[in-house]
N, C-alpha and C. Protein backbone atom coordinates (compact mmCIF):
# COMPACT_ATOMS: atom_id res chain seq x y z
N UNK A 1 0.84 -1.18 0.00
CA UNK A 1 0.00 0.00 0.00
C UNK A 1 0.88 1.24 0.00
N UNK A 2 1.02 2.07 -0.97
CA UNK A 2 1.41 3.18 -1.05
C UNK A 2 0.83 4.97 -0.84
N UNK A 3 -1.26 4.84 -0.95
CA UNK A 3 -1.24 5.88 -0.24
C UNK A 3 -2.97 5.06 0.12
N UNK A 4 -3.09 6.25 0.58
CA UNK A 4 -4.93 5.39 1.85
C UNK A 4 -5.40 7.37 1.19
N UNK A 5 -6.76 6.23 0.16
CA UNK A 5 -7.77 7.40 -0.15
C UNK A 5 -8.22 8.12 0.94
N UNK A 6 -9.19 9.64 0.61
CA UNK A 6 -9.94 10.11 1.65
C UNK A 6 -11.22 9.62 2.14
N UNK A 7 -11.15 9.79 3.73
CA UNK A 7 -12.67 8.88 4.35
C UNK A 7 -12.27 7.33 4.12
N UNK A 8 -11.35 6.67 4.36
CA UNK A 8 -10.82 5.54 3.74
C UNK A 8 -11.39 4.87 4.78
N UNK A 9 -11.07 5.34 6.26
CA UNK A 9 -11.52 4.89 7.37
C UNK A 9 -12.59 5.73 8.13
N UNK A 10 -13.43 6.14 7.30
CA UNK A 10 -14.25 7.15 7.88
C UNK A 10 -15.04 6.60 8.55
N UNK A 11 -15.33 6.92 10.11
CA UNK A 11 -16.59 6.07 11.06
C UNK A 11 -16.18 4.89 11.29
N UNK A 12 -15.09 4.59 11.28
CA UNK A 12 -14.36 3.33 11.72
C UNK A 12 -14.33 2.80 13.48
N UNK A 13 -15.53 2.47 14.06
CA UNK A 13 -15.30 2.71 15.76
C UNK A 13 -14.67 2.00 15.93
N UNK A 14 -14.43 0.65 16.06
CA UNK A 14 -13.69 -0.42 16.17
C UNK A 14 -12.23 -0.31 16.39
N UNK A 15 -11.69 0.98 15.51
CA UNK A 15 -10.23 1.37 15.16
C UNK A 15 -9.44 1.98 15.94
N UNK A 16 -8.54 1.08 16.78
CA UNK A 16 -7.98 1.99 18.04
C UNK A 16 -6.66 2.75 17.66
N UNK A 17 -5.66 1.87 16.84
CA UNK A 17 -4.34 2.30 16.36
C UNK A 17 -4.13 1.57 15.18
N UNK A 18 -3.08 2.14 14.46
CA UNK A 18 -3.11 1.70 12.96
C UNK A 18 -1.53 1.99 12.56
N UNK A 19 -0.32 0.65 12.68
CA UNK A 19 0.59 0.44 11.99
C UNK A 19 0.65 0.46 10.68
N UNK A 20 1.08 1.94 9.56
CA UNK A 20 0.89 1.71 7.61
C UNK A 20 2.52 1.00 7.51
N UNK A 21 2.52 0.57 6.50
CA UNK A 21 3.50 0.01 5.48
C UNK A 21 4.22 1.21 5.46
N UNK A 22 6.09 0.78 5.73
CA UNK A 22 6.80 1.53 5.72
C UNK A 22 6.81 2.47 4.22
N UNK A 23 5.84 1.72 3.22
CA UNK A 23 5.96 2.07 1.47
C UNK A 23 4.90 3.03 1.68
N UNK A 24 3.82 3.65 2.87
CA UNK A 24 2.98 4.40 2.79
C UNK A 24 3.54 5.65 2.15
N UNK A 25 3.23 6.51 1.15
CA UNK A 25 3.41 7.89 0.73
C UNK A 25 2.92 8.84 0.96
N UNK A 26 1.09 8.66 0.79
CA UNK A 26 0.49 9.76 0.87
C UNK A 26 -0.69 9.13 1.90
N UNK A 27 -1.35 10.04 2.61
CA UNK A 27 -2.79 10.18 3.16
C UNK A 27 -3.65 11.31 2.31
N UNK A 28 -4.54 10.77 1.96
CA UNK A 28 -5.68 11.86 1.54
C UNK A 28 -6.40 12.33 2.63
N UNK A 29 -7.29 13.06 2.38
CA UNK A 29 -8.06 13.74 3.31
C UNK A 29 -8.96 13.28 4.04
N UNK A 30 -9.31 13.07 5.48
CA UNK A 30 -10.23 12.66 5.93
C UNK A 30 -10.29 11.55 6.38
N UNK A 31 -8.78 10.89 6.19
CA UNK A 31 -8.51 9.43 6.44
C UNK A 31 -9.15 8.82 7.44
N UNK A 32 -8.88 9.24 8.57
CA UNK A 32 -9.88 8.77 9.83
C UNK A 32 -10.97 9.68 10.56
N UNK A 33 -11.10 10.59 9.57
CA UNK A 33 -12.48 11.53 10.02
C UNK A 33 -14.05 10.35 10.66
N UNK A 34 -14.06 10.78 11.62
CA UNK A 34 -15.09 9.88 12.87
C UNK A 34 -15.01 8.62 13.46
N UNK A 35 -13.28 8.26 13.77
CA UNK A 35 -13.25 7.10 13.88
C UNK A 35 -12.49 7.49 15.30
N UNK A 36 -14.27 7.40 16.29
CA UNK A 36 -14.49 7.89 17.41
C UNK A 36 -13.43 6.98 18.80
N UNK A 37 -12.57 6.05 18.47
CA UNK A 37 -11.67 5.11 19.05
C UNK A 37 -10.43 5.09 18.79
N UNK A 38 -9.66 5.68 18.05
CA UNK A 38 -9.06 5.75 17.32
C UNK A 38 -8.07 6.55 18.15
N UNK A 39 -6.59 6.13 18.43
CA UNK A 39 -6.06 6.52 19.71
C UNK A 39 -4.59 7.03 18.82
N UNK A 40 -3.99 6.00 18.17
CA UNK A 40 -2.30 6.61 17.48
C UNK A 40 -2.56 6.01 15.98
N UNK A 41 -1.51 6.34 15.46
CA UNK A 41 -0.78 5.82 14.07
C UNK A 41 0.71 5.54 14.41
N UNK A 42 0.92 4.67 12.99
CA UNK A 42 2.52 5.11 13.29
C UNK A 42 2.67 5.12 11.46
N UNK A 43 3.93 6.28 11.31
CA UNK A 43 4.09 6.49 10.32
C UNK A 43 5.39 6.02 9.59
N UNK A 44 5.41 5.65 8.80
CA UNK A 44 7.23 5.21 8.00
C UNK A 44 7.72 6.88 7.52
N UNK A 45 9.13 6.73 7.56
CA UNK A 45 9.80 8.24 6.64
C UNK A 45 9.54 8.37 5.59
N UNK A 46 8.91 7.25 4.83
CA UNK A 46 8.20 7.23 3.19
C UNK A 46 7.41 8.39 3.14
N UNK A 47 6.42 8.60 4.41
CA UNK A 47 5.45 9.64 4.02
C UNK A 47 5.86 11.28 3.35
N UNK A 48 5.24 11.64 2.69
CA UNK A 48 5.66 12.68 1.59
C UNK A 48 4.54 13.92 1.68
N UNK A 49 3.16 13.00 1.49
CA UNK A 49 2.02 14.33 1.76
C UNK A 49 0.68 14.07 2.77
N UNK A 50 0.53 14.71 3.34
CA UNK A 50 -0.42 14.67 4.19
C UNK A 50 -1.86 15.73 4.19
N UNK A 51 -2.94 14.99 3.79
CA UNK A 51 -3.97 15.87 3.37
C UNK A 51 -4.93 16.65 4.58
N UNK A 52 -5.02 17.41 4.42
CA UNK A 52 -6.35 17.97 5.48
C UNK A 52 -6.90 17.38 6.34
N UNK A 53 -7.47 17.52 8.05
CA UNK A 53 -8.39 16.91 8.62
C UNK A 53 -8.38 15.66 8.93
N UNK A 54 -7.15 15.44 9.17
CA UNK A 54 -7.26 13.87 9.19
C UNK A 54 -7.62 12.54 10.44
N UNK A 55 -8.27 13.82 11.61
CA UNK A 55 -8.13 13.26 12.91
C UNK A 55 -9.81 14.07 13.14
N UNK A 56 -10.30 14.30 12.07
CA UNK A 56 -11.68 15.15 12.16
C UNK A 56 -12.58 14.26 12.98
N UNK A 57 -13.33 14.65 14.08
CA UNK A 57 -13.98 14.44 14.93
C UNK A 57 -13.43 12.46 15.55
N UNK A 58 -12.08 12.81 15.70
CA UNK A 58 -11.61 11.89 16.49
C UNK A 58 -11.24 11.92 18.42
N UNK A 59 -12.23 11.99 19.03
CA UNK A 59 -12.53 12.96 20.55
C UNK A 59 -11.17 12.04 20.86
N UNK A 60 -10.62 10.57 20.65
CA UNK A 60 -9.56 9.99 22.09
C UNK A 60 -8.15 10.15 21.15
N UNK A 61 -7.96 10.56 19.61
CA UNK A 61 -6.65 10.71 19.27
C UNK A 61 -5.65 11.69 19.87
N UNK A 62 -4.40 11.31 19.96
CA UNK A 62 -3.26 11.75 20.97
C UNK A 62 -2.31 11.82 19.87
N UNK A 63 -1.51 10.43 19.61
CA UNK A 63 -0.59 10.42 19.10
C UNK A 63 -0.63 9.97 17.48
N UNK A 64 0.56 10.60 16.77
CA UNK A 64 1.30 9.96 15.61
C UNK A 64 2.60 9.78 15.81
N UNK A 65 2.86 8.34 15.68
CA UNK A 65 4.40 8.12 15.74
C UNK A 65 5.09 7.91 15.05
N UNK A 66 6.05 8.94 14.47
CA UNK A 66 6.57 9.11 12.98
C UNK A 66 8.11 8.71 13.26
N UNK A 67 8.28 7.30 12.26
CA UNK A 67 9.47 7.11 12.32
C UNK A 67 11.03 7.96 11.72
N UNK A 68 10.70 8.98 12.02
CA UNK A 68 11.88 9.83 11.55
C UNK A 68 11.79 11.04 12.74
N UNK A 69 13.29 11.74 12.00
CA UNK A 69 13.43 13.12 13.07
C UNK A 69 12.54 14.02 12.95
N UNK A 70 12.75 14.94 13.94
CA UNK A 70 12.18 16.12 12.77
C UNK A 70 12.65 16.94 11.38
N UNK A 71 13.98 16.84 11.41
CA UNK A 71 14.26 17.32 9.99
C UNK A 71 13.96 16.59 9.10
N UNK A 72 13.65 15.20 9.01
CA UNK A 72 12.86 14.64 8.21
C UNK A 72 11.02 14.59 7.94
N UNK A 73 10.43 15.32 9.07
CA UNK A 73 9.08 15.28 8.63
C UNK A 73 9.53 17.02 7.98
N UNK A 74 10.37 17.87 9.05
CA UNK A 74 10.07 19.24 7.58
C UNK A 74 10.01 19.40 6.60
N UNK A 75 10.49 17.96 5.85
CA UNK A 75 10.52 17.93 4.22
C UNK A 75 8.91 17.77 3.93
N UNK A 76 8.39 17.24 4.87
CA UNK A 76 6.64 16.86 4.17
C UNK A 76 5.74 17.98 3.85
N UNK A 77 4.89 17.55 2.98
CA UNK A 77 4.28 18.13 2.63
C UNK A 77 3.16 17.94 3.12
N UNK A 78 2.77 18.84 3.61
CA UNK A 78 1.24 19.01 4.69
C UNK A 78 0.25 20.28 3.82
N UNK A 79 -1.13 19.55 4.03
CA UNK A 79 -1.90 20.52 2.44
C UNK A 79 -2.81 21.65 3.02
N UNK A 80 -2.90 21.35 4.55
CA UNK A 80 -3.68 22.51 4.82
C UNK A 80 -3.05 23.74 5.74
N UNK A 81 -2.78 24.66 6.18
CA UNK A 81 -2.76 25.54 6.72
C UNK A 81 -2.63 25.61 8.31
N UNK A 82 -3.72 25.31 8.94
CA UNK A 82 -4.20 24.57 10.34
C UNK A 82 -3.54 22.95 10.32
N UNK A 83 -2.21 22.85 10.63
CA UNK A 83 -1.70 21.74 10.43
C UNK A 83 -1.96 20.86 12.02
N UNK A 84 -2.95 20.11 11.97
CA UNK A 84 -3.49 19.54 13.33
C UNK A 84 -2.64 18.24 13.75
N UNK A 85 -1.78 17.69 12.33
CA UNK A 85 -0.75 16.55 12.26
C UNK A 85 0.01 16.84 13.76
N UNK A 86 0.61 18.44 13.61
CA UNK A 86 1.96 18.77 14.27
C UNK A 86 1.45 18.55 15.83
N UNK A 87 -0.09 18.78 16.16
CA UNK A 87 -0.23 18.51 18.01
C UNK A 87 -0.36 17.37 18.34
N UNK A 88 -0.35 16.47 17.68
CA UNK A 88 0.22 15.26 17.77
C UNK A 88 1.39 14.44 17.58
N UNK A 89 2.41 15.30 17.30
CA UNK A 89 3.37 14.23 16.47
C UNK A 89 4.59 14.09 17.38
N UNK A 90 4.99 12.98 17.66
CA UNK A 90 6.21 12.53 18.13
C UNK A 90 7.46 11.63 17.40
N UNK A 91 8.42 12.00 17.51
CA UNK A 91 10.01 11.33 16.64
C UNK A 91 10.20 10.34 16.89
N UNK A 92 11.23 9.32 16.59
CA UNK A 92 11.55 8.15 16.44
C UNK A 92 13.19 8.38 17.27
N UNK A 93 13.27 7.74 18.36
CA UNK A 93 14.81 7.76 18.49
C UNK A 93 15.15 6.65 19.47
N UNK A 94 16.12 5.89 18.55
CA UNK A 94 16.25 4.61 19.37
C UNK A 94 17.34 4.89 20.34
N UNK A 95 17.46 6.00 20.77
CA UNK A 95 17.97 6.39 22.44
C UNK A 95 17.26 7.24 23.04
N UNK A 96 17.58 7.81 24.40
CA UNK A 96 16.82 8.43 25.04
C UNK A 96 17.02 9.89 24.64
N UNK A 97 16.45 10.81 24.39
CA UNK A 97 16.50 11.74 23.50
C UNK A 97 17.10 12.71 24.77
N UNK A 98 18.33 13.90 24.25
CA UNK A 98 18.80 14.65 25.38
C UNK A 98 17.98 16.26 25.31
N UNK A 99 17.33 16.50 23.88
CA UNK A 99 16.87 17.81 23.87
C UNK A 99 15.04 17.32 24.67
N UNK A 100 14.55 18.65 24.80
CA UNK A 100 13.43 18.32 25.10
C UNK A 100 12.27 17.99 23.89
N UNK A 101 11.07 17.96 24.30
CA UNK A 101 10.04 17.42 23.05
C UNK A 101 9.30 15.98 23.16
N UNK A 102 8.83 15.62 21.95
CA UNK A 102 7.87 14.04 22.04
C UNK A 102 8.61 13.11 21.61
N UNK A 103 8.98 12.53 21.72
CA UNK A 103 10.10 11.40 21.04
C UNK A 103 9.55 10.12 21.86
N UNK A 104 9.46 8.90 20.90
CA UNK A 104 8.85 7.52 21.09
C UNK A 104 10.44 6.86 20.79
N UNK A 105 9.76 5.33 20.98
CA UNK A 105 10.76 4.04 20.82
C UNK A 105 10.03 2.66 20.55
N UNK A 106 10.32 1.83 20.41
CA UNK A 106 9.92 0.54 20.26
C UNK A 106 10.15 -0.39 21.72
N UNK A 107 9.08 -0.56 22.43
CA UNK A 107 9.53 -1.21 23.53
C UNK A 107 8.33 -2.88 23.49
N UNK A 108 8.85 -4.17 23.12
CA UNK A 108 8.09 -5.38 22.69
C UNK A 108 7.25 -4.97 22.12
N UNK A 109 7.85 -3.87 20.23
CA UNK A 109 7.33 -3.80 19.43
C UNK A 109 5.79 -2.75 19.57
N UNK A 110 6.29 -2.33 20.57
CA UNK A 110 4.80 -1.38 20.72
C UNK A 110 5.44 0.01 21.10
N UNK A 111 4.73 1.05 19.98
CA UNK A 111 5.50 2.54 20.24
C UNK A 111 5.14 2.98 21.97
N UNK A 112 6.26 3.51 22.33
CA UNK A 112 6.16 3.79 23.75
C UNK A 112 7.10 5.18 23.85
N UNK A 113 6.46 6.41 24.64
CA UNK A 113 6.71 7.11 24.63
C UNK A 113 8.09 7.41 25.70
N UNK A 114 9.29 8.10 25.41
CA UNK A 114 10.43 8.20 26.23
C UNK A 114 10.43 8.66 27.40
C-alpha cells in the first residue's frame, strides 16, 4: 500500500491504532475523520504528503508516531494551513532523547513514549 484514499476509514469505531506500510506515501483527506476510538498511528519516513483533517472528529486521538526526526518530517508536505498533524506528532529515536520534546521508541514492538 502506497497511499490510503480520503474517508478511507471514515466512522471506523472499532479502530484503536493503525501500523501503515513503511511504502505508505500519501494520506488523503479525511482518512480517519469519525473514527471515534481511534487513539495513534505510526508512520514510515516514506510519508511525503499529508492531506487535510485527518483526525476530524476523532474525541480519544493523541498520538502519531513518525518514524523519523524532525528534519525529516520538515521535508513533508502538509496541504492545509491549520496543520493539526503537528499537536500530535512525536520522533523516532532509538535512544533516550537529550533535547526536550515528544520522542517515542519501540519497547516489545509497541510505540512507547520516552
Amino acid at each position: 500500500v502506497t497511499t490510503i484514499g480520503s474517508n478511507a476509514f471514515h466512522e471506523c469505531t472499532a479502530l484503536e491504532s493503525v501500523k501503515f506500510s513503511p511504502f505508505l506515501f500519501r494520506l488523503f483527506d479525511k482518512t480517519f475523520a469519525g473514527c471515534k476510538n481511534l487513539k495513534s498511528i505510526v508512520l514510515g519516513k516514506s510519508m511525503q504528503v499529508i492531506y487535510a483533517d485527518q483526525f476530524l472528529n476523532c474525541p480519544k486521538f493523541e498520538t502519531v508516531f513518525y518514524l523519523g526526526s524532525k528534519e525529516d518530517w520538515s521535508k513533508k508536505i502538509i496541504t492545509n494551513e491549520d496543520n493539526q498533524i503537528e499537536n500530535y506528532l512525536c520522533y523516532y529515536s532509538e535512544t533516550k532523547p537529550t533535547e526536550s520534546g515528544r520522542f517515542w521508541h519501540y519497547v516489545s514492538n509497541v510505540p512507547t513514549m520516552w
